[in-house]
PDB file of N, CA and C in Angstrom:
ATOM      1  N   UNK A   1       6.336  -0.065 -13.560  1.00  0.00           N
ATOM      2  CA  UNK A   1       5.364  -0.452 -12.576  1.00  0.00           C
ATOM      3  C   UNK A   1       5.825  -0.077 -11.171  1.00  0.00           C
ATOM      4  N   UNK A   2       7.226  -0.057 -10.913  1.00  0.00           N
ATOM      5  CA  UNK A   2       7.634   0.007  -9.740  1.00  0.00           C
ATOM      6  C   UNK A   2       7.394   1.726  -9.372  1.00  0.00           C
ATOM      7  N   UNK A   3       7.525   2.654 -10.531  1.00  0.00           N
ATOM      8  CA  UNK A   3       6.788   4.043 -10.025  1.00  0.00           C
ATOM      9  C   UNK A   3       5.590   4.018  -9.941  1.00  0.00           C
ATOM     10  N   UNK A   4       4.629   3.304 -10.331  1.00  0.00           N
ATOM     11  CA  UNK A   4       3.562   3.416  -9.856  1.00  0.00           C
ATOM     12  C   UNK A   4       3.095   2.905  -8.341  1.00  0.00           C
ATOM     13  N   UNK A   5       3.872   1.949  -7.964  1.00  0.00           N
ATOM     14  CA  UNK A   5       3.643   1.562  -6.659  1.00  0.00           C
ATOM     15  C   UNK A   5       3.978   2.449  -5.661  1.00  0.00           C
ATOM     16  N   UNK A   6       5.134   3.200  -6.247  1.00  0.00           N
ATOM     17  CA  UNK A   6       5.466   4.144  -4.905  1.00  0.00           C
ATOM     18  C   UNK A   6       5.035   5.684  -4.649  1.00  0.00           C
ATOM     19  N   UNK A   7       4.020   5.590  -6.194  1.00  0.00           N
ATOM     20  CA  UNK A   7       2.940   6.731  -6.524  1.00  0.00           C
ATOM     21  C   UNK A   7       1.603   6.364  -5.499  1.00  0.00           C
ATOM     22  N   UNK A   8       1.303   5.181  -5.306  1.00  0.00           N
ATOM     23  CA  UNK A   8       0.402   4.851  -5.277  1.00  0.00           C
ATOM     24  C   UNK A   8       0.824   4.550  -3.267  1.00  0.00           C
ATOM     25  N   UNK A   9       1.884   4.122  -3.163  1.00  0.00           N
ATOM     26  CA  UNK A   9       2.188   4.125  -1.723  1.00  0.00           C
ATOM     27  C   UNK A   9       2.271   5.708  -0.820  1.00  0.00           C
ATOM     28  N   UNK A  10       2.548   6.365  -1.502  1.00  0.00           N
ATOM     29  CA  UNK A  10       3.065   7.939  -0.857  1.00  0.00           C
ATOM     30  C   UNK A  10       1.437   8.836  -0.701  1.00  0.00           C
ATOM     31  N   UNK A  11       0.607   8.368  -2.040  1.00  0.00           N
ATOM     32  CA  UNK A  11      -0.705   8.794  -2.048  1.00  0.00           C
ATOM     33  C   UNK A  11      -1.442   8.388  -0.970  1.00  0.00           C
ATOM     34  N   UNK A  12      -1.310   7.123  -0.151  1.00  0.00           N
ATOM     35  CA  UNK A  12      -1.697   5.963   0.572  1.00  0.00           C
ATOM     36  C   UNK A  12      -1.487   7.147   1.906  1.00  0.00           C
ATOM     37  N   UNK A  13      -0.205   6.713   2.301  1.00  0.00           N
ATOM     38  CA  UNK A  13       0.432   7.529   3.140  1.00  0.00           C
ATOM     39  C   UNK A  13       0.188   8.939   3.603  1.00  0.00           C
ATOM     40  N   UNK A  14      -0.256   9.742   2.967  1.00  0.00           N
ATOM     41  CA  UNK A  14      -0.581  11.001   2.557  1.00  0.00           C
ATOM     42  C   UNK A  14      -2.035  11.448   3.068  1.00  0.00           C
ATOM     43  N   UNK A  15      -2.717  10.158   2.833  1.00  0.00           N
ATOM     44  CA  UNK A  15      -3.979  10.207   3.578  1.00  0.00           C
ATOM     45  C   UNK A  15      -5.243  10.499   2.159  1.00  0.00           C
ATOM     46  N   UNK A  16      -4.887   9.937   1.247  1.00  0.00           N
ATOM     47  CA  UNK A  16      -5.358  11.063  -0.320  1.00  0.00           C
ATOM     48  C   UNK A  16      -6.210   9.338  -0.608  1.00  0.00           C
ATOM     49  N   UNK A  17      -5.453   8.308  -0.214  1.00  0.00           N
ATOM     50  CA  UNK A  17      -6.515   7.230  -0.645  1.00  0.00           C
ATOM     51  C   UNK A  17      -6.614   6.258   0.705  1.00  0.00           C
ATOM     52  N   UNK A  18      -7.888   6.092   0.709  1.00  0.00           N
ATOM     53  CA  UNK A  18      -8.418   5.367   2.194  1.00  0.00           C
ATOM     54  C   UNK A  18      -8.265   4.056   1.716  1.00  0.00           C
ATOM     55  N   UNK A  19      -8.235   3.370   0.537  1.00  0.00           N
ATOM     56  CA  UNK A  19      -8.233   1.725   0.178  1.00  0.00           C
ATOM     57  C   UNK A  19      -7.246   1.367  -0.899  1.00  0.00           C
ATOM     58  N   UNK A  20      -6.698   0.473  -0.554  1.00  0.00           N
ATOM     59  CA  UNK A  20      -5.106  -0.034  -1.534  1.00  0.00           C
ATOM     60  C   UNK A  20      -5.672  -1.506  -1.870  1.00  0.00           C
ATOM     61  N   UNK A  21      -5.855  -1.773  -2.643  1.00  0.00           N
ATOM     62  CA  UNK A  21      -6.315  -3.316  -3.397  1.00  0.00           C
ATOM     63  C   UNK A  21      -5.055  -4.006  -3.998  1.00  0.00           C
ATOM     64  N   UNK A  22      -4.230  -5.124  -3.452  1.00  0.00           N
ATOM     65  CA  UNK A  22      -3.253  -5.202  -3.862  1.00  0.00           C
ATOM     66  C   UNK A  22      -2.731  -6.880  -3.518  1.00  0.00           C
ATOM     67  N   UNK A  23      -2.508  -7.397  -4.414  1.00  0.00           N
ATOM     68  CA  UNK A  23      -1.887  -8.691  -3.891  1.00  0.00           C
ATOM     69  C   UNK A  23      -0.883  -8.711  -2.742  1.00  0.00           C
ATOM     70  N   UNK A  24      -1.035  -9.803  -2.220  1.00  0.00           N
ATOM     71  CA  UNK A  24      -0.065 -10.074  -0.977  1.00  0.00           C
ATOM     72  C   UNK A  24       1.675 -10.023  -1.143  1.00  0.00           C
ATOM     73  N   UNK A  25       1.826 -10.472  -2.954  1.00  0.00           N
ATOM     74  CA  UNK A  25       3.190 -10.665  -2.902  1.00  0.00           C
ATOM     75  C   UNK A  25       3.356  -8.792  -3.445  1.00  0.00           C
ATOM     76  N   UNK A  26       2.308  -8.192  -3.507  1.00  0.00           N
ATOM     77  CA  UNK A  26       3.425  -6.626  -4.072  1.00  0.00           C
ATOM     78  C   UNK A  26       3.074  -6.367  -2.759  1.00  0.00           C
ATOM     79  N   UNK A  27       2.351  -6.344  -1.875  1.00  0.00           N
ATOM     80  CA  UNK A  27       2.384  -5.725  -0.588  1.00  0.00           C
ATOM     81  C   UNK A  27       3.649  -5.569   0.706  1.00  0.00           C
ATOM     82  N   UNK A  28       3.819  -7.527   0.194  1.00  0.00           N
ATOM     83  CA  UNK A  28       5.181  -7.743   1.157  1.00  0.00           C
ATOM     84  C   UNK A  28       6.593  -7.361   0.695  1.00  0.00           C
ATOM     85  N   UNK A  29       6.218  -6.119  -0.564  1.00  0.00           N
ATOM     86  CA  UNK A  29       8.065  -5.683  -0.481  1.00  0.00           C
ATOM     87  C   UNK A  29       7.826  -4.201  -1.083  1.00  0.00           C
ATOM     88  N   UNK A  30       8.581  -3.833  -0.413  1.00  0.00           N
ATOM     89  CA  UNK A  30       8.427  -2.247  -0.357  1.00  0.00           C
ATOM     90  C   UNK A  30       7.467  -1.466  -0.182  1.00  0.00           C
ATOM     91  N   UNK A  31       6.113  -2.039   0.756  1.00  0.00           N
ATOM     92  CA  UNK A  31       5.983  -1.232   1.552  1.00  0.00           C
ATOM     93  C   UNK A  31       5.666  -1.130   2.750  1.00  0.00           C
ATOM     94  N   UNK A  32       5.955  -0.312   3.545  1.00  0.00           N
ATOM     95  CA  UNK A  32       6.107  -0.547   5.312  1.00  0.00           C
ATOM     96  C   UNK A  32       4.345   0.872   5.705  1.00  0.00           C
ATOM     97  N   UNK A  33       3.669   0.124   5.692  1.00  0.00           N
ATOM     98  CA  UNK A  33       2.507   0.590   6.119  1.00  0.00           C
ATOM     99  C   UNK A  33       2.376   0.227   7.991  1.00  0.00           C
ATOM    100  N   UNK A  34       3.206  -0.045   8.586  1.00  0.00           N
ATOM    101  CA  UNK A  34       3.288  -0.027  10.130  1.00  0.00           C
ATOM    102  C   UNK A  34       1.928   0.825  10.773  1.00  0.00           C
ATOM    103  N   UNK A  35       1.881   1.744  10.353  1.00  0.00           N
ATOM    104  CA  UNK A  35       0.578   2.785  10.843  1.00  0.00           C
ATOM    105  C   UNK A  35      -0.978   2.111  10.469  1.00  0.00           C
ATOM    106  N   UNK A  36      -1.144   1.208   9.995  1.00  0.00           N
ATOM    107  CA  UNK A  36      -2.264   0.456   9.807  1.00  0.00           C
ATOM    108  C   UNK A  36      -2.732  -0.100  11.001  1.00  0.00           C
ATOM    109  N   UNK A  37      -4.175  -0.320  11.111  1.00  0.00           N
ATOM    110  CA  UNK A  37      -4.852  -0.863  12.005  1.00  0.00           C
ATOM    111  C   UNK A  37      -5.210  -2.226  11.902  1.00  0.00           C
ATOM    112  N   UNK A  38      -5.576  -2.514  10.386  1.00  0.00           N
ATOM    113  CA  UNK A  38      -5.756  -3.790   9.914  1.00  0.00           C
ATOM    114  C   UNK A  38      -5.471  -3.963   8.261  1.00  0.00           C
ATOM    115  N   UNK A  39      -5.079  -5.193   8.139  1.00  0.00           N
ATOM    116  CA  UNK A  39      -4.928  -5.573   6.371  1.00  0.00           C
ATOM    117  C   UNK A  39      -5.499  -6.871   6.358  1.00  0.00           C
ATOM    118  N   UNK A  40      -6.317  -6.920   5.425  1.00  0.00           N
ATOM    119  CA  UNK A  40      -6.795  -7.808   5.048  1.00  0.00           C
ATOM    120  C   UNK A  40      -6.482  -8.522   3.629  1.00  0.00           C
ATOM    121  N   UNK A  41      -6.220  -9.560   3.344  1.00  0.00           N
ATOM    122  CA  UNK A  41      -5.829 -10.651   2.342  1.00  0.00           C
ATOM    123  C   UNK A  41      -6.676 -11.515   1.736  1.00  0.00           C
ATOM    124  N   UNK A  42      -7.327 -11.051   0.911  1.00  0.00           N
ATOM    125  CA  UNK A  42      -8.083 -12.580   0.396  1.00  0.00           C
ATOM    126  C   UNK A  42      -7.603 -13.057  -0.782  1.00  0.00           C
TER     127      UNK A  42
END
């Protein structure tokens, strides 16, 4: 699972996917999305 997250983070990054659907607790570790404008949590 953990390659898929960082498949799925680099794709993110890359500019290849505009929306990441993801719980709060996989969000808050390993990955540093700093370049974001907004995240939203529900």
């Amino acid at each position: 699972m953990i390659a898929k997250r960082g498949k799925i983070d680099e794709a993110f990054k890359a500019g290849k996917l505009d929306i990441v659907a993801a719980s709060p607790a996989t969000t808050s570790v390993a990955f540093n999305w700093g370049q974001l404008d907004a995240v939203i949590f529900m």
